[in-house]
Protein backbone atom coordinates (compact mmCIF):
# COMPACT_ATOMS: atom_id res chain seq x y z
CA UNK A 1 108.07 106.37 102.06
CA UNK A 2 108.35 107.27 105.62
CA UNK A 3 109.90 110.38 107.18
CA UNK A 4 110.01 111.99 110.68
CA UNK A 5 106.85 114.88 110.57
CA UNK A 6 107.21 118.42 112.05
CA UNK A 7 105.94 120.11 114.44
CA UNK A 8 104.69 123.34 112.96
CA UNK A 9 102.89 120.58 110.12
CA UNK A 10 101.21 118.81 113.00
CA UNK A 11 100.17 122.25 114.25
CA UNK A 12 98.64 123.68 111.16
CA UNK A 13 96.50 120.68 110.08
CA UNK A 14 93.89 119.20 112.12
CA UNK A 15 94.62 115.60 112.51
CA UNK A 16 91.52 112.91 112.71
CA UNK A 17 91.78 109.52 114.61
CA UNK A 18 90.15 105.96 112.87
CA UNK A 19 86.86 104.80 113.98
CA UNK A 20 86.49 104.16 118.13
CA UNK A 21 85.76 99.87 116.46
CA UNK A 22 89.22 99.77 115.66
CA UNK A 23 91.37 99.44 119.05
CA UNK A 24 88.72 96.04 118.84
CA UNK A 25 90.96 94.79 115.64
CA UNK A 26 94.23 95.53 117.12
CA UNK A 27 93.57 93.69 120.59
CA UNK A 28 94.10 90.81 118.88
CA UNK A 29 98.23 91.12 118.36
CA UNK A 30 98.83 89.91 122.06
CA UNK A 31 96.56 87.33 121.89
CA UNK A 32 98.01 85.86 118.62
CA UNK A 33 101.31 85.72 120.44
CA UNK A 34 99.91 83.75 123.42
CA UNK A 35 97.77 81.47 120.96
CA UNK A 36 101.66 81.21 119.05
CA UNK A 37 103.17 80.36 122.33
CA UNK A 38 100.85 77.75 123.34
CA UNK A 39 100.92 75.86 119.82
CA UNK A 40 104.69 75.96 119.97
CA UNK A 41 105.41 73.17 122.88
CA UNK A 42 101.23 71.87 123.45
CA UNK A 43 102.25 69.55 125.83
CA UNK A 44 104.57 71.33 128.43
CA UNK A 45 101.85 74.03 128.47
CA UNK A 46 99.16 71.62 129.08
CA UNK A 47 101.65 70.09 132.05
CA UNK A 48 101.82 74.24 133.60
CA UNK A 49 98.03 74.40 133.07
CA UNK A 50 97.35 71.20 134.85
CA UNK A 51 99.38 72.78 138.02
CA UNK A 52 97.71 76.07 138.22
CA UNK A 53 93.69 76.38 140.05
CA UNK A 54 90.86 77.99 138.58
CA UNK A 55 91.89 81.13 140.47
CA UNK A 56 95.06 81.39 138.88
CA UNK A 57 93.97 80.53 135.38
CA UNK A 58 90.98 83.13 135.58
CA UNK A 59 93.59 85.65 136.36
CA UNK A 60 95.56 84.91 133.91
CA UNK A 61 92.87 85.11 131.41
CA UNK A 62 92.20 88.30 132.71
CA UNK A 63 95.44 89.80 132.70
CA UNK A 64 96.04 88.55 128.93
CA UNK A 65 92.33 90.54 128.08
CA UNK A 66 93.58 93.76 129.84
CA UNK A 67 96.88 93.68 128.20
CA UNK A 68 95.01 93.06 124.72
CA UNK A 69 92.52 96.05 125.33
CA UNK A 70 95.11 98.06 126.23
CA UNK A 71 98.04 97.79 123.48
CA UNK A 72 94.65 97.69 121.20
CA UNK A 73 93.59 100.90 122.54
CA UNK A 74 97.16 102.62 122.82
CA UNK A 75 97.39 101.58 118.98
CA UNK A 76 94.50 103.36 118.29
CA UNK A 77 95.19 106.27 120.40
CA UNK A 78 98.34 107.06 118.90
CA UNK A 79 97.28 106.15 115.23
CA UNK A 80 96.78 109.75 113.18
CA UNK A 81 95.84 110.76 109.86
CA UNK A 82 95.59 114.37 108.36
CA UNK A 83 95.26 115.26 104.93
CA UNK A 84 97.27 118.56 103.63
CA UNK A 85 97.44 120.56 100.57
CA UNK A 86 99.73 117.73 99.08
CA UNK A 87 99.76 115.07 100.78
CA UNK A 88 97.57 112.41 103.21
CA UNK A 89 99.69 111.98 106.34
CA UNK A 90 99.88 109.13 108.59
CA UNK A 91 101.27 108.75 112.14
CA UNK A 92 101.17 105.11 113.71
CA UNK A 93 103.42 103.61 116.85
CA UNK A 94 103.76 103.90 120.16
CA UNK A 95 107.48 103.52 120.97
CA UNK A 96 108.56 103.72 117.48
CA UNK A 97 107.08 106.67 115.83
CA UNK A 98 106.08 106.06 112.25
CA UNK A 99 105.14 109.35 109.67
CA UNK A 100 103.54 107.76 106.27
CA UNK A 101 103.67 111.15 103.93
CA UNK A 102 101.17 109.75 100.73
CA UNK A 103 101.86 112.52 97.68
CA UNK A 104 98.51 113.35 96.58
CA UNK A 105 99.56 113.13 92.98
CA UNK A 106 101.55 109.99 93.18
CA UNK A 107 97.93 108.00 94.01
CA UNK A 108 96.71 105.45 91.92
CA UNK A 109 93.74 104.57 93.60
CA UNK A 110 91.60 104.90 96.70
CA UNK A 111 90.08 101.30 97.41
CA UNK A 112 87.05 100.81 100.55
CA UNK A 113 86.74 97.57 101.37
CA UNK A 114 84.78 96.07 103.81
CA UNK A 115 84.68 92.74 105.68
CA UNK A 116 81.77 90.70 106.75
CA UNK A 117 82.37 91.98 110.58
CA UNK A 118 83.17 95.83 109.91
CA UNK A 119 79.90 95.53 107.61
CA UNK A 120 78.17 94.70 110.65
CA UNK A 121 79.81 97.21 112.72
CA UNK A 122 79.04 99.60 110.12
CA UNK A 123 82.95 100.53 109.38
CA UNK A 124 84.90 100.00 106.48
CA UNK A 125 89.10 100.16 105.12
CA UNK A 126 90.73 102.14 103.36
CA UNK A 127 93.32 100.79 100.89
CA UNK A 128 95.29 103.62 98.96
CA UNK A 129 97.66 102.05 96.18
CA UNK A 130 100.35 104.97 95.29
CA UNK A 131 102.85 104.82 92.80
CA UNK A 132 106.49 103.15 93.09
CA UNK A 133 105.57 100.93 96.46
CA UNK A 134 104.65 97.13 96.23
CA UNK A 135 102.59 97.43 99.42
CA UNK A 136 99.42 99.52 100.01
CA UNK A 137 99.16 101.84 102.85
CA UNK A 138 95.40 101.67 105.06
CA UNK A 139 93.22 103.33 107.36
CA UNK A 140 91.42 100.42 109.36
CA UNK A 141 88.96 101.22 109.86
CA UNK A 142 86.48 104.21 109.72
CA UNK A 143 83.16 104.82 109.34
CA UNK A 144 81.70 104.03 105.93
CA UNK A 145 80.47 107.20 105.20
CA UNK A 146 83.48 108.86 106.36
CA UNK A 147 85.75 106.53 104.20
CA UNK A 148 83.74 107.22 100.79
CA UNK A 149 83.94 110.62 102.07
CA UNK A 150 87.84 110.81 102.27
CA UNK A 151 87.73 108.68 99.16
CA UNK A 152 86.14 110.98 96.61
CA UNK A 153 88.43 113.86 98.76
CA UNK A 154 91.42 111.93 97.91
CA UNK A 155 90.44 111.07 95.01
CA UNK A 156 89.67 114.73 94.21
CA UNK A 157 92.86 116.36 95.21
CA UNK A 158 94.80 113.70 93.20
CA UNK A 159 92.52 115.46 89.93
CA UNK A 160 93.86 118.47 90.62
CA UNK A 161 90.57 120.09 92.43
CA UNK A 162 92.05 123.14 95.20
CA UNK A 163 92.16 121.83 98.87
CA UNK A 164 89.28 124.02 100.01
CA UNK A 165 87.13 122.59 97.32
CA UNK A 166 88.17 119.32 97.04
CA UNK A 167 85.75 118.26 99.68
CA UNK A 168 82.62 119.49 98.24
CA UNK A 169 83.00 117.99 95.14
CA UNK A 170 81.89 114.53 96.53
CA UNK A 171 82.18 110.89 95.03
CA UNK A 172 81.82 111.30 90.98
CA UNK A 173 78.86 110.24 89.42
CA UNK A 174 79.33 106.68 87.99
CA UNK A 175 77.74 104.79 85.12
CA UNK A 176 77.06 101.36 85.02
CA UNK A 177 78.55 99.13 82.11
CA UNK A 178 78.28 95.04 83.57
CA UNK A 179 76.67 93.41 86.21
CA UNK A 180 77.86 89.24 85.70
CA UNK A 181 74.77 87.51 86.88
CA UNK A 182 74.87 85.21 89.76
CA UNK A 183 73.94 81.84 87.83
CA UNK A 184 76.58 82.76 85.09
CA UNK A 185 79.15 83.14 87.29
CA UNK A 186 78.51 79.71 89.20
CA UNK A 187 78.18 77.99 85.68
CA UNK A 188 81.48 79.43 84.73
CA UNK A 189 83.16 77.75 87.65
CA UNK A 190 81.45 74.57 87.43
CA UNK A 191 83.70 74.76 83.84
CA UNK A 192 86.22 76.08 84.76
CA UNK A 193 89.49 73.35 84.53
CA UNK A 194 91.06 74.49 88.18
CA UNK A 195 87.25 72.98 89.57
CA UNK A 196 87.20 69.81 87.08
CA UNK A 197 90.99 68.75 88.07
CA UNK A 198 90.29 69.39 91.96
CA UNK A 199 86.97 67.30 91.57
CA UNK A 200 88.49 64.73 89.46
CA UNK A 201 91.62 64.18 91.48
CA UNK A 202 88.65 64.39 95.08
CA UNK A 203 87.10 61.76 93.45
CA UNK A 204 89.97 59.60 91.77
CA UNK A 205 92.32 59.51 94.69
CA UNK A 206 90.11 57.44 97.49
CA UNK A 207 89.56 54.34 95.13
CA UNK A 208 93.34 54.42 94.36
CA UNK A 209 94.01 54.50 98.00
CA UNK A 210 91.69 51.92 99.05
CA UNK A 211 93.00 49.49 96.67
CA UNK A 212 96.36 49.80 97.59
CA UNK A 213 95.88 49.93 101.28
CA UNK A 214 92.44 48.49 102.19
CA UNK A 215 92.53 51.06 105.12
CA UNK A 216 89.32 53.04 105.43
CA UNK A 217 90.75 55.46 107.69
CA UNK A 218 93.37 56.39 105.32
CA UNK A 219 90.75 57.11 102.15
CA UNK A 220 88.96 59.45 104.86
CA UNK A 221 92.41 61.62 105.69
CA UNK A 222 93.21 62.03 101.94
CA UNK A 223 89.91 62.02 100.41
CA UNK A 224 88.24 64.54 102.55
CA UNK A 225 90.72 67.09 102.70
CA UNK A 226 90.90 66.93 99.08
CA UNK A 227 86.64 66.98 98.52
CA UNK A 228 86.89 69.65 101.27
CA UNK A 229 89.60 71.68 98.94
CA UNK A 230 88.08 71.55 96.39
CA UNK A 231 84.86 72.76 97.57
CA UNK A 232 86.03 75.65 99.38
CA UNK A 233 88.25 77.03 96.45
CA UNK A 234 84.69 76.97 94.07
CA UNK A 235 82.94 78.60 97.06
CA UNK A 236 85.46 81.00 97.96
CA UNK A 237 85.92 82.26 94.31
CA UNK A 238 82.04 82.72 93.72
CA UNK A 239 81.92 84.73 97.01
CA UNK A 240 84.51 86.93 95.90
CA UNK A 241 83.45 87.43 92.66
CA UNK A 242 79.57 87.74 93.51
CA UNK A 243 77.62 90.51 92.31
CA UNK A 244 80.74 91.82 90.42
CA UNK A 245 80.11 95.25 88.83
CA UNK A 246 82.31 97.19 86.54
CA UNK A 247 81.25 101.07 86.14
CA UNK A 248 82.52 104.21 84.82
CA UNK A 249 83.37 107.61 86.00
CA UNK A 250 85.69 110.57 85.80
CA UNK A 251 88.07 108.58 88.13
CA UNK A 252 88.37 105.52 86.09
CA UNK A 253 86.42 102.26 86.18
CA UNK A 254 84.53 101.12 89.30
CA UNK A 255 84.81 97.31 90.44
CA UNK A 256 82.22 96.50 93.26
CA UNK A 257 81.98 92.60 94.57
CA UNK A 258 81.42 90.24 97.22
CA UNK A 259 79.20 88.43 98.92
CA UNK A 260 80.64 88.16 102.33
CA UNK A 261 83.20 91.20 102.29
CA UNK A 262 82.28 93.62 99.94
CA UNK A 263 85.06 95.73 98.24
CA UNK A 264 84.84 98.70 96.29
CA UNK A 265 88.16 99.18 93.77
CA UNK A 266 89.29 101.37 91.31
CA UNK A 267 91.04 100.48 87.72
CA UNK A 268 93.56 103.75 87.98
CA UNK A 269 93.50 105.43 84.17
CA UNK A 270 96.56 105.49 82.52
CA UNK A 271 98.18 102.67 84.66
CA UNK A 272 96.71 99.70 82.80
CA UNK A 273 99.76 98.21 80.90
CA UNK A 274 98.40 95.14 79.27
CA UNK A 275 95.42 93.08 79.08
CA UNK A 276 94.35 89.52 78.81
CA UNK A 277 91.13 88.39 77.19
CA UNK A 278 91.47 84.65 78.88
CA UNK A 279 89.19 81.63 76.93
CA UNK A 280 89.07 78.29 78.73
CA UNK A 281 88.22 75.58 76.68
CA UNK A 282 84.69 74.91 78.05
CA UNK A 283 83.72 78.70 77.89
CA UNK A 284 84.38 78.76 74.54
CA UNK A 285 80.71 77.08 73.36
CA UNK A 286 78.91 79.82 75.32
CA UNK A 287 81.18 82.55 73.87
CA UNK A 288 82.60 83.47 77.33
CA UNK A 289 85.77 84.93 79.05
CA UNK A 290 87.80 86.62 81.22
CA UNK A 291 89.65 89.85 81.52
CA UNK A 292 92.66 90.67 83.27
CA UNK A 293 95.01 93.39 84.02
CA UNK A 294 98.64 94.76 84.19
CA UNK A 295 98.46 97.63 86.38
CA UNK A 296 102.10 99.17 87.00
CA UNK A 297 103.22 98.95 90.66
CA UNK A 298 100.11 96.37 91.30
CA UNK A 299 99.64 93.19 91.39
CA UNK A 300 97.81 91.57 88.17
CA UNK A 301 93.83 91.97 89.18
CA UNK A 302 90.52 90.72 87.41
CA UNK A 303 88.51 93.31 85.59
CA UNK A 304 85.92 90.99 84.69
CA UNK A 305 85.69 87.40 85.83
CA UNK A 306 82.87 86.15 83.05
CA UNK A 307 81.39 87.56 80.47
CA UNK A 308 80.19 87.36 76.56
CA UNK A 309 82.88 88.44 74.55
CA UNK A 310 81.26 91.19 72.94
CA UNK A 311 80.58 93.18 76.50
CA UNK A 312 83.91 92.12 77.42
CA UNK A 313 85.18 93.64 74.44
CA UNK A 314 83.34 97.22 74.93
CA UNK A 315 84.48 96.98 78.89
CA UNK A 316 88.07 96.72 77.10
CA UNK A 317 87.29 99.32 74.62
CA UNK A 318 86.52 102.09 77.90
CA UNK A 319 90.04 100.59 79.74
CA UNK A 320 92.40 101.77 76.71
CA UNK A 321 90.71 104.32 74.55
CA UNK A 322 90.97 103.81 70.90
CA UNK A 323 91.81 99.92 71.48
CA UNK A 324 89.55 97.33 69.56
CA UNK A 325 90.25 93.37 69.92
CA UNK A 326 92.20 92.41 66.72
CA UNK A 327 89.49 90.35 64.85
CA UNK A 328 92.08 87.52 63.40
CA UNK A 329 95.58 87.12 64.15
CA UNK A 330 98.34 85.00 61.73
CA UNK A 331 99.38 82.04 62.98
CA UNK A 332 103.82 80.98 62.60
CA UNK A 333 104.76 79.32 59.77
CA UNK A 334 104.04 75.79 59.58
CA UNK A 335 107.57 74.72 60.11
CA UNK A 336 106.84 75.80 63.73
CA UNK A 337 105.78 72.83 64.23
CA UNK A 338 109.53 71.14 64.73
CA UNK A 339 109.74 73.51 67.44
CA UNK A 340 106.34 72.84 69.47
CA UNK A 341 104.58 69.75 67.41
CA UNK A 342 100.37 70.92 67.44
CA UNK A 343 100.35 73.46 70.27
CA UNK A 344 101.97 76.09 67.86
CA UNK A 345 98.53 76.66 66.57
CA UNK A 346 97.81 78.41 69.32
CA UNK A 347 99.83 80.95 68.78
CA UNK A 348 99.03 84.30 66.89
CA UNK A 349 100.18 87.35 66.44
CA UNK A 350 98.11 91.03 65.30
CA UNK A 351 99.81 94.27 65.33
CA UNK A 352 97.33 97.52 64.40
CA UNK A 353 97.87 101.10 64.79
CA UNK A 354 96.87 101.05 68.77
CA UNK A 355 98.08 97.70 70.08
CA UNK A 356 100.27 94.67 69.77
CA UNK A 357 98.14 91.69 69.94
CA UNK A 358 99.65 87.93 70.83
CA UNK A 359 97.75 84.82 72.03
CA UNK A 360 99.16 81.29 72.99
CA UNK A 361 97.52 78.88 74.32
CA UNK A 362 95.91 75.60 72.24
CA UNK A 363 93.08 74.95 75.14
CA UNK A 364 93.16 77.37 77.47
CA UNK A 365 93.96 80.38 75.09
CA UNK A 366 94.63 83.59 76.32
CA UNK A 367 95.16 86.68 74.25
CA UNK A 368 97.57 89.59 75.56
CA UNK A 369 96.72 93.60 74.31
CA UNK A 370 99.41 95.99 74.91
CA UNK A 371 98.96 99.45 73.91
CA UNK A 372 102.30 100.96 72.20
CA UNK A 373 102.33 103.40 74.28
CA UNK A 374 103.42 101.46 77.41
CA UNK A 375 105.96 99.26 75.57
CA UNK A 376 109.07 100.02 77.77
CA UNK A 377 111.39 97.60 75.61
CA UNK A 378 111.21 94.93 72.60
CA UNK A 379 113.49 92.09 72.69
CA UNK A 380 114.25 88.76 69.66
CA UNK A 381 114.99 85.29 71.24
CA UNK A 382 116.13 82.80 69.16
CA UNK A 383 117.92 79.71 70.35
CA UNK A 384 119.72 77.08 68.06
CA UNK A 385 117.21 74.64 66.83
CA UNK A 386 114.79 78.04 66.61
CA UNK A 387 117.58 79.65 63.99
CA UNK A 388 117.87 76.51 62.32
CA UNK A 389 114.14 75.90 61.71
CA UNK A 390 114.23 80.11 60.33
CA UNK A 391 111.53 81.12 63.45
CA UNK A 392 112.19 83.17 66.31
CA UNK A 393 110.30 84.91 69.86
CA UNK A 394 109.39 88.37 69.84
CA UNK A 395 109.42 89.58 73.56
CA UNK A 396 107.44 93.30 74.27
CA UNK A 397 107.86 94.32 77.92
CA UNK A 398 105.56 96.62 79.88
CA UNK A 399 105.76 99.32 82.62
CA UNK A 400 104.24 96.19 85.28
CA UNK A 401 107.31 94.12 84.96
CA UNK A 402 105.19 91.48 82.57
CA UNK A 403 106.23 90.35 79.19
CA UNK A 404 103.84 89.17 76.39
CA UNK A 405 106.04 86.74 73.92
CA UNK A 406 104.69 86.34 69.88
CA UNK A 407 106.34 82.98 69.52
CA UNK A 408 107.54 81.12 66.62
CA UNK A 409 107.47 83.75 64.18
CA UNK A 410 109.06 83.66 60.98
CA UNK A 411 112.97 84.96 61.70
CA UNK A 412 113.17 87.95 58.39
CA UNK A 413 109.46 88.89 60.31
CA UNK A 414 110.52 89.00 63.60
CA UNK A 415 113.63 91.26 62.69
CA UNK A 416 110.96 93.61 61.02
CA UNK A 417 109.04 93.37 63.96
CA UNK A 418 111.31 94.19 66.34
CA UNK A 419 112.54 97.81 64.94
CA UNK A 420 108.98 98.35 63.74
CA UNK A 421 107.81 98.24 67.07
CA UNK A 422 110.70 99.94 68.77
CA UNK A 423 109.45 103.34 66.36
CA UNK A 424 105.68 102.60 67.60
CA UNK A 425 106.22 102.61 70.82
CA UNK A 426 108.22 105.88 70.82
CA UNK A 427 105.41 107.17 68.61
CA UNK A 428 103.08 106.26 71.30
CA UNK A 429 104.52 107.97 74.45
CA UNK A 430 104.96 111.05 72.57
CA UNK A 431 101.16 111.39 72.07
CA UNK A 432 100.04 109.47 74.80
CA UNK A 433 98.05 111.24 77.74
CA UNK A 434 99.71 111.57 80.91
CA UNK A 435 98.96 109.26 83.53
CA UNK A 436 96.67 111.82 85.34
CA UNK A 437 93.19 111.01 86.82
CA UNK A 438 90.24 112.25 84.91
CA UNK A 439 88.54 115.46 85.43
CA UNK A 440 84.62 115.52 84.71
């Protein structure tokens, strides 16, 4: 949300200015236009380049770095941020004047992040992720002590700690709980099937082509790009996910990773809607898998990328209080199977005093936990071959704008299931907590 600032607020707050690194970041914007321009008609600009002399070209190049340094400088001169009893305020533009106000107690989390380069420069972002917008607001870049500083600050406030204290309190003490070992991580994308189908189709593709073509040249521009794609995803997800930690604190549940960039995030408590205990087929013999999340007003993130079920499990247990993993779940009726021949063994259903539990999946299962509590609405879908066969969908929607489906249930069960879950989940927002960070 963005409104015009006043003067007597700019007056009583001292207001701070990002890291002097920063006007290096921006200077880039007119040089991305030029490199635009350029690409847009190549060979009329390599006709005006052929006509100028070195002179003129080294002026040019000169003028486009001043004008680069300057609108990056200008962007950082002008770029303000001041945190009140309330809120963090932030003033950006030039021409156009911009006033972010960020409600203290509308934050969901307080994210540093920081890229190969600003690690080098010793700097780091800022992310803050704040209730009811789809895009997150940043400071890029400051100092990484001052960030982690502002963090816990932020962080602080949002608890409900006084202004003039909330500074002194200082990051929260933090307690590990997993650490996913370099070697299992590789191994688990070595197996994983988005690596095996990119490999298989890098390495099926070329003789396919060569046979029907005979044209060496044209194996080279599909098979390499294709070897080369599939390499890069592998090594781009292990870099991400490298030396992923999950820990615990009064704020929530720390996520630290990266090999390259490093970034420092924040599950927010109270805002996880659903999660997703994800087993790929190849996992399954080592007793792996996943967990993801549905955070309201985020996008769906990875808690834990590998692990053994049983740690996953007690990460789980820490995200929703109270929550345990169903240990069996009933499968539809048999006559399912005119409705999805085979794969509607994959599907299962649990419902226990904390959570409504459904899987699908035959191969690549994934189960879905949604605390009754953040149920926002429960829906039955049955078409006309469904009704005929007596089975039916049960459809529970959350607060993250997801929906977890128990398919192919038994029609008489699904009606049951449908009011019985509409009085749990009213039952659960009654005595849920609020959706308040924690206070140590």
């Amino acid at each position: 949300m963005s409104t015009p600032g006043t003067a007597e607020e700019g007056r009583a707050v001292a207001e701070r200015r990002l890291h002097p690194v920063t006007p290096l970041r921006r200077a880039w914007a007119p040089v991305t236009v030029v490199v635009g321009w350029t690409v847009h008609d190549p060979g009329r600009i390599r006709e005006q380049l052929a006509q100028l002399s070195a002179a003129r070209l080294l002026l040019g190049l000169t003028v486009v770095v001043l004008v680069a340094c300057l609108y990056g400088f200008l962007s950082w001169w002008f770029t303000r941020f001041a945190v009140t009893g309330t809120e963090l305020r932030i003033r950006t533009g030039l021409l156009f004047r911009r006033t972010a106000h960020i409600r203290l107690d509308r934050l969901q989390a307080v994210d540093v992040t920081r890229p190969l380069l600003a690690r080098v420069a010793g700097v780091a972002k800022l992310k803050l992720d704040v209730v009811g917008t789809g895009d997150k607001d940043e400071l890029a870049y400051l100092g990484e002590a001052e960030a982690r500083a502002l963090r816990a600050e932020l962080l602080a406030r949002a608890a409900g700690f006084a202004p003039e204290t909330a500074h002194e309190v200082g990051e929260a003490p933090a307690r590990l709980l997993l650490r996913v070992p370099p070697r299992m991580l590789a191994v688990s994308l070595l197996l994983s099937g988005t690596t095996w189908g990119s490999s298989v189709a890098a390495l099926a593709v070329p003789p396919l082509v060569w046979a029907a073509t005979h044209n060496l040249w044209t194996v080279l521009a599909l098979g390499l790009p294709l070897l080369g794609g599939a390499l890069t995803r592998s090594a781009g997800r292990f870099a991400d996910a490298y030396d992923w930690t999950v820990s615990e604190s009064p704020d929530g549940l720390r996520i630290d990773h990266g090999l390259l960039d490093r970034a420092h995030e924040t599950v927010p408590p109270g805002r996880v809607q659903a999660v997703h205990l994800v087993e790929p087929l190849l996992w399954r013999r080592r007793g792996w898998v996943r967990v993801r999340l549905d955070v309201a007003g985020s996008p769906r993130s990875v808690l834990v990328p590998v692990a053994p079920r049983e740690i996953a499990e007690a990460v789980i247990a820490r995200v929703l209080p109270g929550v345990t993993v169903p240990a069996s779940l009933s499968r539809p009726p048999r006559r399912a199977a005119w409705c999805l021949p085979f794969w509607w063994r994959g599907h299962g259903l649990a419902v226990t005093d904390a959570v409504f539990a459904a899987r699908q999946g035959l191969l690549h299962r994934s189960l879905a936990l949604v605390p009754h509590a953040k149920v926002q609405s429960v829906r039955l879908r049955q078409g006309p071959w469904k009704r005929f066969r007596g089975v039916a969908d049960v459809l529970v929607d959350t607060g993250a704008n997801t929906t977890v489906t128990a398919r192919l249930r038994d029609s008489g069960e699904a009606a049951a299931l449908l009011y019985a879950q509409a009085d749990r989940s009213r039952t659960g927002r009654r005595d849920a907590r609020p959706d308040r960070w924690m206070v140590s």
